[in-house]
N, C-alpha and C. Protein backbone atom coordinates (compact mmCIF):
# COMPACT_ATOMS: atom_id res chain seq x y z
N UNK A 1 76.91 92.21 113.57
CA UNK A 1 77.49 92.18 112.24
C UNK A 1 77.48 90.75 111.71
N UNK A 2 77.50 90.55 110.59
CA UNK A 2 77.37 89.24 109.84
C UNK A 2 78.21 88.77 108.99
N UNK A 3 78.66 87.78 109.01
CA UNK A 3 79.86 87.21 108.68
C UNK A 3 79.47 86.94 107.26
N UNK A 4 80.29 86.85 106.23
CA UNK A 4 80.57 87.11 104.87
C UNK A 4 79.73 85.66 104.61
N UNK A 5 80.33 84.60 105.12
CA UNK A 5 79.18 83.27 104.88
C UNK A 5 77.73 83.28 105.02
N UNK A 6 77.16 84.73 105.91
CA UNK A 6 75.92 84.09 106.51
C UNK A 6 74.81 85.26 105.34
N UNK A 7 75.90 86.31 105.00
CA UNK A 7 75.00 87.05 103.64
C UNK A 7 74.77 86.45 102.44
N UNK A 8 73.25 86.40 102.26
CA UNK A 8 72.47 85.70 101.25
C UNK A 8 71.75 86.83 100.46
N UNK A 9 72.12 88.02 100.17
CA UNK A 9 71.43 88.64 99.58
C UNK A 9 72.70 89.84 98.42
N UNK A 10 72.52 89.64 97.33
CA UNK A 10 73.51 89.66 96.50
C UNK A 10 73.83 91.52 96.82
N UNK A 11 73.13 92.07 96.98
CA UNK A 11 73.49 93.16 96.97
C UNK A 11 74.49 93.86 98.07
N UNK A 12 73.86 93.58 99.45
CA UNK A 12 74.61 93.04 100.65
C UNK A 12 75.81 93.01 100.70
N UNK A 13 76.36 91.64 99.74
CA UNK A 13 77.20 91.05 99.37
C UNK A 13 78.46 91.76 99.01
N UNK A 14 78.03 92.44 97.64
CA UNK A 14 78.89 93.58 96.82
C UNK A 14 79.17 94.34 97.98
N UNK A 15 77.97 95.05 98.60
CA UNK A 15 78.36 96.44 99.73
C UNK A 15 79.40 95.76 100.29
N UNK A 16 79.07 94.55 101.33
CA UNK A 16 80.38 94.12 102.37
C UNK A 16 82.16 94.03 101.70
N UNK A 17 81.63 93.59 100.27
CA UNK A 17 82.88 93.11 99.82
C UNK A 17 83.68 94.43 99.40
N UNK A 18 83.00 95.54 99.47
CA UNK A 18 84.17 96.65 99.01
C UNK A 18 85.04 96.70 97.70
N UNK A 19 86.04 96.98 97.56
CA UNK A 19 86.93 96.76 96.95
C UNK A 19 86.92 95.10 96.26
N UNK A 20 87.02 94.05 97.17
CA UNK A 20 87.46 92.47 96.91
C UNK A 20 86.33 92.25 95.77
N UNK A 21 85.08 93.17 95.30
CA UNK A 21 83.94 92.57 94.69
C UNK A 21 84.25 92.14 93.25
N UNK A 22 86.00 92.78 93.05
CA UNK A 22 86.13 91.84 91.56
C UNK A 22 87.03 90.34 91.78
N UNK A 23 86.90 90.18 92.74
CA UNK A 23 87.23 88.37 92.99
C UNK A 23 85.86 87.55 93.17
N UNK A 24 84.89 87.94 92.76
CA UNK A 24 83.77 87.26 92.77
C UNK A 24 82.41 87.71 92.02
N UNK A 25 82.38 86.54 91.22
CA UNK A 25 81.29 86.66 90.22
C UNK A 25 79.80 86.44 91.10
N UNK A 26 78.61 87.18 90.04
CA UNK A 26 77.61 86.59 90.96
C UNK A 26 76.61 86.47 89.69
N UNK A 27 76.39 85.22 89.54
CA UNK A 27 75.80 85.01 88.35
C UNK A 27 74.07 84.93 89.19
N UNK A 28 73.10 84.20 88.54
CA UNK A 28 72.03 84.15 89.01
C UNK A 28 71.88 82.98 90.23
N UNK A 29 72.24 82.18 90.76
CA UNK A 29 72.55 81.18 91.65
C UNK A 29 73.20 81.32 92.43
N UNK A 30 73.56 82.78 92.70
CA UNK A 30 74.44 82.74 94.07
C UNK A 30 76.16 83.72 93.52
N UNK A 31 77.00 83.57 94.68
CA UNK A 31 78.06 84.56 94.47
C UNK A 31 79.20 82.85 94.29
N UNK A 32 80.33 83.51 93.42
CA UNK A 32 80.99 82.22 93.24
C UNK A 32 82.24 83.22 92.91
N UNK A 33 83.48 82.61 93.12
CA UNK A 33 85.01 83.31 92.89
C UNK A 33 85.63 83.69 91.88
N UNK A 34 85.95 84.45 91.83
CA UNK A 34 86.38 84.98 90.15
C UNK A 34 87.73 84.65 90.21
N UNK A 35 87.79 82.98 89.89
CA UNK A 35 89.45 82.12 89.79
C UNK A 35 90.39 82.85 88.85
N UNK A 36 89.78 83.28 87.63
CA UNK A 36 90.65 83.66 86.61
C UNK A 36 90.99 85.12 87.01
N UNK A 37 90.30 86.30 87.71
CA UNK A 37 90.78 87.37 88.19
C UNK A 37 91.64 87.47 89.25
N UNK A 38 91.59 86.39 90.18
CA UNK A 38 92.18 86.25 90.95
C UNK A 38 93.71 85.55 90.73
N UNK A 39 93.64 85.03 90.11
CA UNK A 39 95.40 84.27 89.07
C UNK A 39 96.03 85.18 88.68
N UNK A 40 95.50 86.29 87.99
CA UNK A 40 95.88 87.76 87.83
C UNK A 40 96.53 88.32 88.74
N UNK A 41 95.53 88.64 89.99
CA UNK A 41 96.12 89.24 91.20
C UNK A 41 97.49 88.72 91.25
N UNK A 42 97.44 87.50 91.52
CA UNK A 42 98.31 86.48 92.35
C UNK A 42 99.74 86.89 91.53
N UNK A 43 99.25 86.90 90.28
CA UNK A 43 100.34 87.20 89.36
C UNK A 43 101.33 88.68 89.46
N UNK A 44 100.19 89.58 89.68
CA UNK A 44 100.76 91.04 90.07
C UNK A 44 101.13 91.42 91.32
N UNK A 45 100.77 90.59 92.41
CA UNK A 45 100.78 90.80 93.69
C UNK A 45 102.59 91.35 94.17
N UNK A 46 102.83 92.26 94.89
CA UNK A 46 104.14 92.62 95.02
C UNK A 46 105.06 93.16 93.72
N UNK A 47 103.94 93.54 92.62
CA UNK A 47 104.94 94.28 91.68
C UNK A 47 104.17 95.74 91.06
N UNK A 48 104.71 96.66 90.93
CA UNK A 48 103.74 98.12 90.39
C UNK A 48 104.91 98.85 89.33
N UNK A 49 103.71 99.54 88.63
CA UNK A 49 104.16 100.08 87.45
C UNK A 49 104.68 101.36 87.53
N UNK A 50 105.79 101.80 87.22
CA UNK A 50 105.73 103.36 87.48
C UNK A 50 105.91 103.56 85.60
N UNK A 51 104.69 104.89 85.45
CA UNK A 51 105.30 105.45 84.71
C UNK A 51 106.25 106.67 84.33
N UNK A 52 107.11 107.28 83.55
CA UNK A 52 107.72 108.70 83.67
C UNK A 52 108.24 109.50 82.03
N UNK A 53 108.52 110.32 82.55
CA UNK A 53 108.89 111.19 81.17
C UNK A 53 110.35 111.34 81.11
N UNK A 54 110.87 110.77 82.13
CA UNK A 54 112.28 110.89 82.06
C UNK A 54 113.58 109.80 80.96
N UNK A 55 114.71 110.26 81.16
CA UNK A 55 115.65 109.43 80.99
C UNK A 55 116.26 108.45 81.80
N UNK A 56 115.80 108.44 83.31
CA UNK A 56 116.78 108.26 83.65
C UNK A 56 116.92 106.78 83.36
N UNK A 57 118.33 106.02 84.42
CA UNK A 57 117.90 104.65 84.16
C UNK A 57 117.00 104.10 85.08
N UNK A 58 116.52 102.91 84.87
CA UNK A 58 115.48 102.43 85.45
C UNK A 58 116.05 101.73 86.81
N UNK A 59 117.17 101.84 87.18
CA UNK A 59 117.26 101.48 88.99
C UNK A 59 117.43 102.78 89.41
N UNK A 60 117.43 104.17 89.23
CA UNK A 60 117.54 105.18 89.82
C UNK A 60 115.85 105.85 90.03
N UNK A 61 115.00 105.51 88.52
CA UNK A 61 113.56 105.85 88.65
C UNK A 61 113.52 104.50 90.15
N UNK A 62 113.43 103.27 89.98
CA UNK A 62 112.98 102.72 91.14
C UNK A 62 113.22 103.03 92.56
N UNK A 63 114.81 103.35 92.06
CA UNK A 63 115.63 103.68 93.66
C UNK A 63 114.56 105.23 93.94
N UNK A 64 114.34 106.05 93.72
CA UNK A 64 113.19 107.91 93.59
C UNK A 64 112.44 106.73 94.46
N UNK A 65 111.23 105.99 93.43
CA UNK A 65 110.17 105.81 93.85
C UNK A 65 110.08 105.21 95.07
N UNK A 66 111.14 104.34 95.73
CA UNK A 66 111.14 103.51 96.90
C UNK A 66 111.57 104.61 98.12
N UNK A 67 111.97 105.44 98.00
CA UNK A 67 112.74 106.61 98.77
C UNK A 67 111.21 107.91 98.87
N UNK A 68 110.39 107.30 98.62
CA UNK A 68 109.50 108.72 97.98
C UNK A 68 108.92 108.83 99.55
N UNK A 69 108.76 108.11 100.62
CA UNK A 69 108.23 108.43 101.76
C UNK A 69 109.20 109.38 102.42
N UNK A 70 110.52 109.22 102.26
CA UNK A 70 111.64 110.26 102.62
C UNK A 70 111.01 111.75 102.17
N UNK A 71 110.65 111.56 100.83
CA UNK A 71 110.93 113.04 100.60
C UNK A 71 109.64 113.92 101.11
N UNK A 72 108.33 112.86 100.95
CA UNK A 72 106.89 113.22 101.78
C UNK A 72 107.15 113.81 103.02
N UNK A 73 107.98 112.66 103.61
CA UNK A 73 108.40 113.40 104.63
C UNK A 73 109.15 114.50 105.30
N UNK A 74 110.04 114.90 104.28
CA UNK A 74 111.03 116.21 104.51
C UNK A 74 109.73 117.21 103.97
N UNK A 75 108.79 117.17 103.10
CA UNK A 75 107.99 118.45 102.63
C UNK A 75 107.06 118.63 103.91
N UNK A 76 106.51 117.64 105.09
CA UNK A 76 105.65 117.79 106.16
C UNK A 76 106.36 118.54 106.86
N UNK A 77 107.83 118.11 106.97
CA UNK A 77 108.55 118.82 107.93
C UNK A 77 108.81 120.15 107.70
N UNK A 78 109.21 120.46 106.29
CA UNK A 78 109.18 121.86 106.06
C UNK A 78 107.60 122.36 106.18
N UNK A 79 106.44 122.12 106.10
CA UNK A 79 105.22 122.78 105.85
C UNK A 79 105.16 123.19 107.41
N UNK A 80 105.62 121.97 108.43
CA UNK A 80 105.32 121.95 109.83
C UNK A 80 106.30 122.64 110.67
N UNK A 81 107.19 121.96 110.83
CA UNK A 81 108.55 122.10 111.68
C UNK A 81 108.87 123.58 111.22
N UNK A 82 109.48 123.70 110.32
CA UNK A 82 110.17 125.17 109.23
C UNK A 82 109.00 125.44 109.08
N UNK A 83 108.02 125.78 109.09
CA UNK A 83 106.73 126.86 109.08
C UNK A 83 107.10 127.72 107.57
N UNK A 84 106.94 126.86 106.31
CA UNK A 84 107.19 127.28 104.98
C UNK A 84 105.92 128.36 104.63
N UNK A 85 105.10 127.53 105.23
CA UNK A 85 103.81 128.55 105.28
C UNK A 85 103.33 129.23 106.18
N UNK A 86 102.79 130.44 105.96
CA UNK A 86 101.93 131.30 105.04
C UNK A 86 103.08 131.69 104.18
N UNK A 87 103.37 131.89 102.78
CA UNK A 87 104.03 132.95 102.38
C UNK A 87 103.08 133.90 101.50
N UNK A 88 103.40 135.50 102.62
CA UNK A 88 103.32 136.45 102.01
C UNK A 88 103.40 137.34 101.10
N UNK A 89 104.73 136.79 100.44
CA UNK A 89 105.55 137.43 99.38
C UNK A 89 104.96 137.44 98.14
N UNK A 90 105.05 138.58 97.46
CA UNK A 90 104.08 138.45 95.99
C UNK A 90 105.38 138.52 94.75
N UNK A 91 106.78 138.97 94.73
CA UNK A 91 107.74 139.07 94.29
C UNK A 91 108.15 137.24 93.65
N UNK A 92 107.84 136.52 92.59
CA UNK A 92 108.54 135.43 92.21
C UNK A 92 109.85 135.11 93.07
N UNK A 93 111.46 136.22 93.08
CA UNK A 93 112.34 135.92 93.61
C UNK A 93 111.95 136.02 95.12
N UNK A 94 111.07 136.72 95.74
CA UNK A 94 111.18 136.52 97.07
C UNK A 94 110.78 135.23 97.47
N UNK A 95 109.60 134.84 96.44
CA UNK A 95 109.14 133.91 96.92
C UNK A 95 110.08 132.45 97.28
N UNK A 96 110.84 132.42 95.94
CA UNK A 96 112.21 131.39 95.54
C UNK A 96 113.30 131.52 96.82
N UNK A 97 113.40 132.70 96.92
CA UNK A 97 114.13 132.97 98.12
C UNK A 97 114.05 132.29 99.39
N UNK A 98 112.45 132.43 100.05
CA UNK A 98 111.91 132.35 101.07
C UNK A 98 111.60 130.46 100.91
N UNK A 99 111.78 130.11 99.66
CA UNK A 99 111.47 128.39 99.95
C UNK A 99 112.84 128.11 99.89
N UNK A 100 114.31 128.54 99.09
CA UNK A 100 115.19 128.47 99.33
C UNK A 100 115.83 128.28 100.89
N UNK A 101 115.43 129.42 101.82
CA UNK A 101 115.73 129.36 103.08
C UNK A 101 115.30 128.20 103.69
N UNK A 102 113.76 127.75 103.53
CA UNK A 102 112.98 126.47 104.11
C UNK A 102 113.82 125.35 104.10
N UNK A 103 114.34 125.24 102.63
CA UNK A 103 115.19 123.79 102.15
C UNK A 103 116.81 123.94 102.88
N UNK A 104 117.00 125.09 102.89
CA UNK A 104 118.36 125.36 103.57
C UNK A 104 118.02 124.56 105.01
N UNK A 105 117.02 124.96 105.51
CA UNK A 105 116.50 124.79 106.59
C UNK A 105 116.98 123.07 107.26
N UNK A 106 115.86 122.58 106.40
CA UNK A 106 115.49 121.46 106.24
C UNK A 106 117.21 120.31 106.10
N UNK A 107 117.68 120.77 105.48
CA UNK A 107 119.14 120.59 104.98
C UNK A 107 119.77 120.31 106.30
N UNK A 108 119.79 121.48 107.02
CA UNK A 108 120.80 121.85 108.49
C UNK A 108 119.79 121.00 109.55
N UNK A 109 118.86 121.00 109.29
CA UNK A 109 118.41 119.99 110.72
C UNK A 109 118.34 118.24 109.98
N UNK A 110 118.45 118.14 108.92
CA UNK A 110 118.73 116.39 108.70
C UNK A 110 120.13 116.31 109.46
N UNK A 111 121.27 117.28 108.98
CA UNK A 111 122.40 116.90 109.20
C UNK A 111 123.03 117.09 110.87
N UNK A 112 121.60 117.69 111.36
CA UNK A 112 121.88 117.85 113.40
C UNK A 112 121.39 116.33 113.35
N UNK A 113 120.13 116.32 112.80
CA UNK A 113 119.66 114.54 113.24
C UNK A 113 120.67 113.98 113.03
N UNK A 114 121.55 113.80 111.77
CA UNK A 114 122.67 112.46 111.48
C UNK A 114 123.61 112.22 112.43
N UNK A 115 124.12 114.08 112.76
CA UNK A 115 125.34 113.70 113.78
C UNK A 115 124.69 113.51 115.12
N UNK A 116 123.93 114.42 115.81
CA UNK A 116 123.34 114.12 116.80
C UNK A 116 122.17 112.74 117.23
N UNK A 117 122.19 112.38 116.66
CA UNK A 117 121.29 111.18 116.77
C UNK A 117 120.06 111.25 117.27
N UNK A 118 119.79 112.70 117.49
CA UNK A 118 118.22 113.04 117.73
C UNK A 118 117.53 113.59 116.58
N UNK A 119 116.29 113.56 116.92
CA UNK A 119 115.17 114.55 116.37
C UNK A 119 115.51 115.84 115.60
N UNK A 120 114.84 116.17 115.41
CA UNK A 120 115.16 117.63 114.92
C UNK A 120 114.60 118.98 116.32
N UNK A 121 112.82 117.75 116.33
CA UNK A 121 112.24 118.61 117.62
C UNK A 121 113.00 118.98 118.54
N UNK A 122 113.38 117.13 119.15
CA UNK A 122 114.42 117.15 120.43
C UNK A 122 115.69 117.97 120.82
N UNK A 123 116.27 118.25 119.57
CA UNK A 123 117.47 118.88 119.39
C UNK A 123 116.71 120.78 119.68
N UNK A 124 115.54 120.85 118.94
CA UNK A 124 114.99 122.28 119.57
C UNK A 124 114.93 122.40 120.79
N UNK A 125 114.22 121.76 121.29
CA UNK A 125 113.74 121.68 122.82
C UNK A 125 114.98 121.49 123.84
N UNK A 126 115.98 120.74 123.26
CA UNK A 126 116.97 121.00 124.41
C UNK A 126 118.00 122.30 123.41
N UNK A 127 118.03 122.95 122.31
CA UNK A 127 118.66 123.91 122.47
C UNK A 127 117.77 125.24 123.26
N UNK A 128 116.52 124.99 123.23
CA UNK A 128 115.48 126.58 123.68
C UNK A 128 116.27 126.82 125.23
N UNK A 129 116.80 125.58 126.51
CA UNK A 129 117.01 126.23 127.51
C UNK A 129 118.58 126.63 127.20
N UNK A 130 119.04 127.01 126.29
CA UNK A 130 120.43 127.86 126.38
C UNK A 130 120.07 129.23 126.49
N UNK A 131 120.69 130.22 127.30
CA UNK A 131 120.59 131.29 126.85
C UNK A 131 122.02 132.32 126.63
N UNK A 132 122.15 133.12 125.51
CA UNK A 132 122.76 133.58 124.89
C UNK A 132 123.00 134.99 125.30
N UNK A 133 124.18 135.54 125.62
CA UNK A 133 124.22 136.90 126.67
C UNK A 133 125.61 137.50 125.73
N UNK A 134 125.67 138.63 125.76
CA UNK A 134 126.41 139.45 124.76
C UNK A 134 127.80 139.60 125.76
């Protein structure tokens, strides 16, 4: 592989650079830095735009958007863990129903993780060896 200094062929160049190819101009003489795009960067670096249709105020839209890996993550868990899917149901309310239960779901095992200080899995796996006798 060849190090970014030792490519002399402009096209090359672009391919290696990926993404970075708007920090550098390549006029006819060679590849040279795109200072003024890059002041830009520098300028935006650590800040993003959200847009929305809402009201709310703007530390509660930020506070959503910074929290948004939370909620990615509670929908994996329901798709995975709570097995939300397949649904069968062709009925609208069953269907509402049956994601209702998921989120119920989802609900009761955050709040085993909080108090229990485990998993949700872990907390399965050591309730499966109980067994339950009438």
């Amino acid at each position: 592989k060849k190090r970014m200094s030792e490519i002399t062929d402009q096209k090359e160049l672009k391919k290696s650079l990926g993404k970075l190819k708007s920090l550098v101009k390549f006029p006819e003489t060679g590849a040279v830095l795109n200072e003024k795009r890059i002041e830009i960067l520098k300028k935006l670096a650590g800040k993003f735009l959200i847009v929305t249709n809402t009201d709310l105020p703007e530390n509660e839209i930020v506070t959503a958007y910074r929290e948004q890996w939370q909620i990615e993550c509670s929908f994996r868990t329901i798709k995975s863990f709570l097995e939300i899917r397949p649904v069968y149901h062709r009925k609208p309310e069953r269907i509402m129903a049956h994601v209702f239960v998921c989120v119920l779901s989802l609900l009761l095992s955050r709040i085993i993780e909080k108090r229990s200080g485990v998993t949700i899995s872990e907390a399965s796996r050591q309730l499966s060896y109980l067994k339950v006798t009438p």
